[in-house]
N, C-alpha and C. Protein backbone atom coordinates (compact mmCIF):
# COMPACT_ATOMS: atom_id res chain seq x y z
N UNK A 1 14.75 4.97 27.76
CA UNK A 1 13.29 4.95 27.53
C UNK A 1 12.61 4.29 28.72
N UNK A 2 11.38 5.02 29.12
CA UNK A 2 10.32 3.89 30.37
C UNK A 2 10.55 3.06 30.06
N UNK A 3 10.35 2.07 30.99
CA UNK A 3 9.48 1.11 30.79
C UNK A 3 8.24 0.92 30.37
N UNK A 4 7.64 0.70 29.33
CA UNK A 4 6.13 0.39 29.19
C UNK A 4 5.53 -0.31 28.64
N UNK A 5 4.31 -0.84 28.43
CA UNK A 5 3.88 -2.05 27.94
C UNK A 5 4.28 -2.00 26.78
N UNK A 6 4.76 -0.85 25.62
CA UNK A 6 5.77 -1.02 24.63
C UNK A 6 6.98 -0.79 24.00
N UNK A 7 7.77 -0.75 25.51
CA UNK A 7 8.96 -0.11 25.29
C UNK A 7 10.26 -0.65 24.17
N UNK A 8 9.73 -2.39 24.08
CA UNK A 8 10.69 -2.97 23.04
C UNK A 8 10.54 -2.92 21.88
N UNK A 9 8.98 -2.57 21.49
CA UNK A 9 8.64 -2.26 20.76
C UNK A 9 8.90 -0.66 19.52
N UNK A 10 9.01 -0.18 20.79
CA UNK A 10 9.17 1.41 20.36
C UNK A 10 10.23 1.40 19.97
N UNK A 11 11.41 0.73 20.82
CA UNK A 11 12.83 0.72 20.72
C UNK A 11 13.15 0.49 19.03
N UNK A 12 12.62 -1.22 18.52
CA UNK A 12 12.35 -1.69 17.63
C UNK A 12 12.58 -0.30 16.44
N UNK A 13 11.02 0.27 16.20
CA UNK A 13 10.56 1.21 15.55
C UNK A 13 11.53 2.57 15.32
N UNK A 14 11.93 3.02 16.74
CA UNK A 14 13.08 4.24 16.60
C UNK A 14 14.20 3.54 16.00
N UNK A 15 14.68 2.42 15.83
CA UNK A 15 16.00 1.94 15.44
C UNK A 15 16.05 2.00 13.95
N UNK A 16 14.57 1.64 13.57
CA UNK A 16 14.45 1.24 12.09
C UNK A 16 13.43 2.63 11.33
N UNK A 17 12.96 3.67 11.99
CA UNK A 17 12.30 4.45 11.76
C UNK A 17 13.28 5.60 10.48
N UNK A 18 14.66 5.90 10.58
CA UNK A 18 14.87 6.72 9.52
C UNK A 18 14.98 5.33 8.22
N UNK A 19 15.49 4.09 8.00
CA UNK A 19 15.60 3.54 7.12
C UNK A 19 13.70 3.62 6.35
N UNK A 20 12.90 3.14 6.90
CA UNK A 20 11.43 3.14 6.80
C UNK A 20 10.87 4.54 5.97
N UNK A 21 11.22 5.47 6.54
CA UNK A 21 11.12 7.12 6.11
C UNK A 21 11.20 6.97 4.44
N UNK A 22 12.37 6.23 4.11
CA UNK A 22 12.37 6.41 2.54
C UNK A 22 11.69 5.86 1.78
N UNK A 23 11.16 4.52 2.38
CA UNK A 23 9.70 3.90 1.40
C UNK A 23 8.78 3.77 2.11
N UNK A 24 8.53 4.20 3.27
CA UNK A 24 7.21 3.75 4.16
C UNK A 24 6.77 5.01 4.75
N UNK A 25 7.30 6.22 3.89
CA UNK A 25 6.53 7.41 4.91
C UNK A 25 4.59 7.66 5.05
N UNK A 26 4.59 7.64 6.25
CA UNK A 26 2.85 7.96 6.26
C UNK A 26 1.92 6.26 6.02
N UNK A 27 3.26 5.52 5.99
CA UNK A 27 2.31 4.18 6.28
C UNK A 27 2.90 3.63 7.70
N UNK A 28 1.72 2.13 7.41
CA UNK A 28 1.89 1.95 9.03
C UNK A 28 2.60 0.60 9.23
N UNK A 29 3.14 0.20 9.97
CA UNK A 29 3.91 -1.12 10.40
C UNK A 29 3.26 -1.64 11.75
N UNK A 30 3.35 -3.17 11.84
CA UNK A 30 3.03 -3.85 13.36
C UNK A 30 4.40 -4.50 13.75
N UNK A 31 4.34 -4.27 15.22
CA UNK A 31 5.63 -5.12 15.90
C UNK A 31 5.34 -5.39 17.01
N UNK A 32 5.65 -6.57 17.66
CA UNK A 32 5.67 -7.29 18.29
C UNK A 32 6.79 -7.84 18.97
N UNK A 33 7.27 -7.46 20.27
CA UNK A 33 8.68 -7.47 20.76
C UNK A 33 9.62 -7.04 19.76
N UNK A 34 10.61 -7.91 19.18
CA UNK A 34 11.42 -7.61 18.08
C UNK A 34 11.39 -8.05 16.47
N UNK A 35 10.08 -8.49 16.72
CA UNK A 35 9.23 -9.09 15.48
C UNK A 35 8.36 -8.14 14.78
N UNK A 36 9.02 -7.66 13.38
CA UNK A 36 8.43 -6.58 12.25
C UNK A 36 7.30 -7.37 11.35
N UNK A 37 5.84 -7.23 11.28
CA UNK A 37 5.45 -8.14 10.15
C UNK A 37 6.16 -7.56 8.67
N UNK A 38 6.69 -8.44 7.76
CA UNK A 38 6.72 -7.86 6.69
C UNK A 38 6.28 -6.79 5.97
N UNK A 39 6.36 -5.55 5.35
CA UNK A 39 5.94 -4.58 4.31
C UNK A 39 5.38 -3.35 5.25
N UNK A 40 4.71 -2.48 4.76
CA UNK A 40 4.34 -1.28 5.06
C UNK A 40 2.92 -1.13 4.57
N UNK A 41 1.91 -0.68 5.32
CA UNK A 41 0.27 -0.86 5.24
C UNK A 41 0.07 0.39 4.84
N UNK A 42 -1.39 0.78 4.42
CA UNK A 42 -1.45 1.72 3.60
C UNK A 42 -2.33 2.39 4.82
N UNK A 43 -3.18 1.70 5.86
CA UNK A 43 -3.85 2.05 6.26
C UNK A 43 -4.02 1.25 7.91
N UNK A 44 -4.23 2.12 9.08
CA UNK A 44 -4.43 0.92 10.11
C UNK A 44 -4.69 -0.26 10.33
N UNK A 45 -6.20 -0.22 9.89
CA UNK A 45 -6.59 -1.36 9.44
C UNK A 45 -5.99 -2.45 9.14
N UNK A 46 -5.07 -2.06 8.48
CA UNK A 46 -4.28 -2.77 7.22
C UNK A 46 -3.56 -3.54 8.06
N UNK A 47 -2.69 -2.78 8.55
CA UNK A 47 -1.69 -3.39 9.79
C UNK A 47 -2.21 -4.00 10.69
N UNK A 48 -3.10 -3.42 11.19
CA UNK A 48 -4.31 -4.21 12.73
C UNK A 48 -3.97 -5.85 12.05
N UNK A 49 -5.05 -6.23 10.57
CA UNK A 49 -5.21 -7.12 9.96
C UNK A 49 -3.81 -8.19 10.15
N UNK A 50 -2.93 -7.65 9.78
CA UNK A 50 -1.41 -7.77 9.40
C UNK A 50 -1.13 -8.60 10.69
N UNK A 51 -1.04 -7.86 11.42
CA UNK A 51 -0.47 -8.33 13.11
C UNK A 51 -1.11 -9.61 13.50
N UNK A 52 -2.84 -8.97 13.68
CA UNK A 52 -3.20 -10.32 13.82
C UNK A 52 -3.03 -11.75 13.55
N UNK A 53 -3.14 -12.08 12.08
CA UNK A 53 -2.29 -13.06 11.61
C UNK A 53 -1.62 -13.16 11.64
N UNK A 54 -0.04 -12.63 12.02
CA UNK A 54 1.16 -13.01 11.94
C UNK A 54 1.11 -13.15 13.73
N UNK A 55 0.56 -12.33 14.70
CA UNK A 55 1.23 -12.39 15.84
C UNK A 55 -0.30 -13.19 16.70
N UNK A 56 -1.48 -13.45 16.10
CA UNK A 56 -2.29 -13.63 17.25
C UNK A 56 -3.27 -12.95 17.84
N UNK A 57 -4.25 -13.26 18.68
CA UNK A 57 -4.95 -12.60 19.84
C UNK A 57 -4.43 -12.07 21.26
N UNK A 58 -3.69 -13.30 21.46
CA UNK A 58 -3.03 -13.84 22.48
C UNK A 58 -2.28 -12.51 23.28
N UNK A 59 -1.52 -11.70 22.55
CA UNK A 59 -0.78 -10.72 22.78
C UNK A 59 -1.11 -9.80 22.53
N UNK A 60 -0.52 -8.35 23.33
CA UNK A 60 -0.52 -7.55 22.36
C UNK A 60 0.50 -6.95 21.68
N UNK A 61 0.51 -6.35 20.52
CA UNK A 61 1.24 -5.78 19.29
C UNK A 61 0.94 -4.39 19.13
N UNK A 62 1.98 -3.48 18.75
CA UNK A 62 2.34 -2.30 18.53
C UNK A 62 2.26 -1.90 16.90
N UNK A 63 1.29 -1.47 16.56
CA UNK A 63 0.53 -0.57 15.04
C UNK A 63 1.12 0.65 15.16
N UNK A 64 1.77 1.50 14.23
CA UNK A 64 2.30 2.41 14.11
C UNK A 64 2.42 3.38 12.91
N UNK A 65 2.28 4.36 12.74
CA UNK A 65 2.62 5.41 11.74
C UNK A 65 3.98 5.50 11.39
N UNK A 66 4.67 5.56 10.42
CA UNK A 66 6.18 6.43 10.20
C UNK A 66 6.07 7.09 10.03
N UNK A 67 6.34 8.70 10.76
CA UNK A 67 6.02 10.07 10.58
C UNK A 67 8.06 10.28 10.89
N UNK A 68 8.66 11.54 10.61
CA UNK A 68 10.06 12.09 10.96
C UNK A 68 9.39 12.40 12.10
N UNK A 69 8.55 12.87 12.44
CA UNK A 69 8.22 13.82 13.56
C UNK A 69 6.43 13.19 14.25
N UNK A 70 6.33 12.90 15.51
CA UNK A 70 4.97 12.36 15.98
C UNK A 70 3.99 14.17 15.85
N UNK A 71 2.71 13.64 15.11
CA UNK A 71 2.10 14.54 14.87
C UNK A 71 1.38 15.15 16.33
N UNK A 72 1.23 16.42 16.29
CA UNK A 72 0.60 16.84 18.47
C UNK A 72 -0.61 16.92 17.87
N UNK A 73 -1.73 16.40 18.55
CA UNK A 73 -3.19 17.07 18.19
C UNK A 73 -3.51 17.71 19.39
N UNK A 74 -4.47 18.45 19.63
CA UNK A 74 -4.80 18.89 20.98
C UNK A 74 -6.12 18.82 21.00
N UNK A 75 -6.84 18.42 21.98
CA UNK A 75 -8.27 18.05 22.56
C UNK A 75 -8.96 18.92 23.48
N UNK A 76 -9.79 19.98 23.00
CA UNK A 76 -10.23 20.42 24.50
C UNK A 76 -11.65 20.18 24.60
C-alpha cells in the first residue's frame, strides 16, 4: 500500500473489514493509527463525534464506511 497520510490506518480497516461486514455493514468506524474507537456509528456524524472525543483535535483520524466493495460515484 502508498504511503499516505492514511496508510496505517487503512491497513487497520482492511485487516478488520471482513470481521466488521457481519455486524457493522453500512456503518461507520473512526481510527486513528492502530487505535479503533469502540462500536459501529450509524451515521458520519456519529463517528466524526466519536473520534473526536476519543482521539482529539490535535490529529487527524480516519472515518469510514464498511462497504465489501468501495462504492464508484462519478462527477461530471
Amino acid at each position: 500500500m502508498a504511503d499516505s497520510q492514511f496508510s496505517n490506518e487503512l491497513e487497520v480497516f482492511e485487516k478488520h473489514r471482513n470481521g466488521w461486514l457481519h455486524s457493522g455493514a453500512g456503518k461507520y468506524v473512526a481510527i486513528q493509527d492502530s487505535v479503533v474507537v469502540e462500536g459501529f456509528f450509524e451515521t458520519y456524524a456519529e463517528a466524526l463525534n466519536a473520534g473526536i472525543q476519543r482521539f482529539g483535535v490535535g490529529r487527524s483520524f480516519l472515518v469510514k464506511q464498511v462497504w465489501t466493495t468501495e462504492p464508484v460515484y462519478f462527477v461530471s
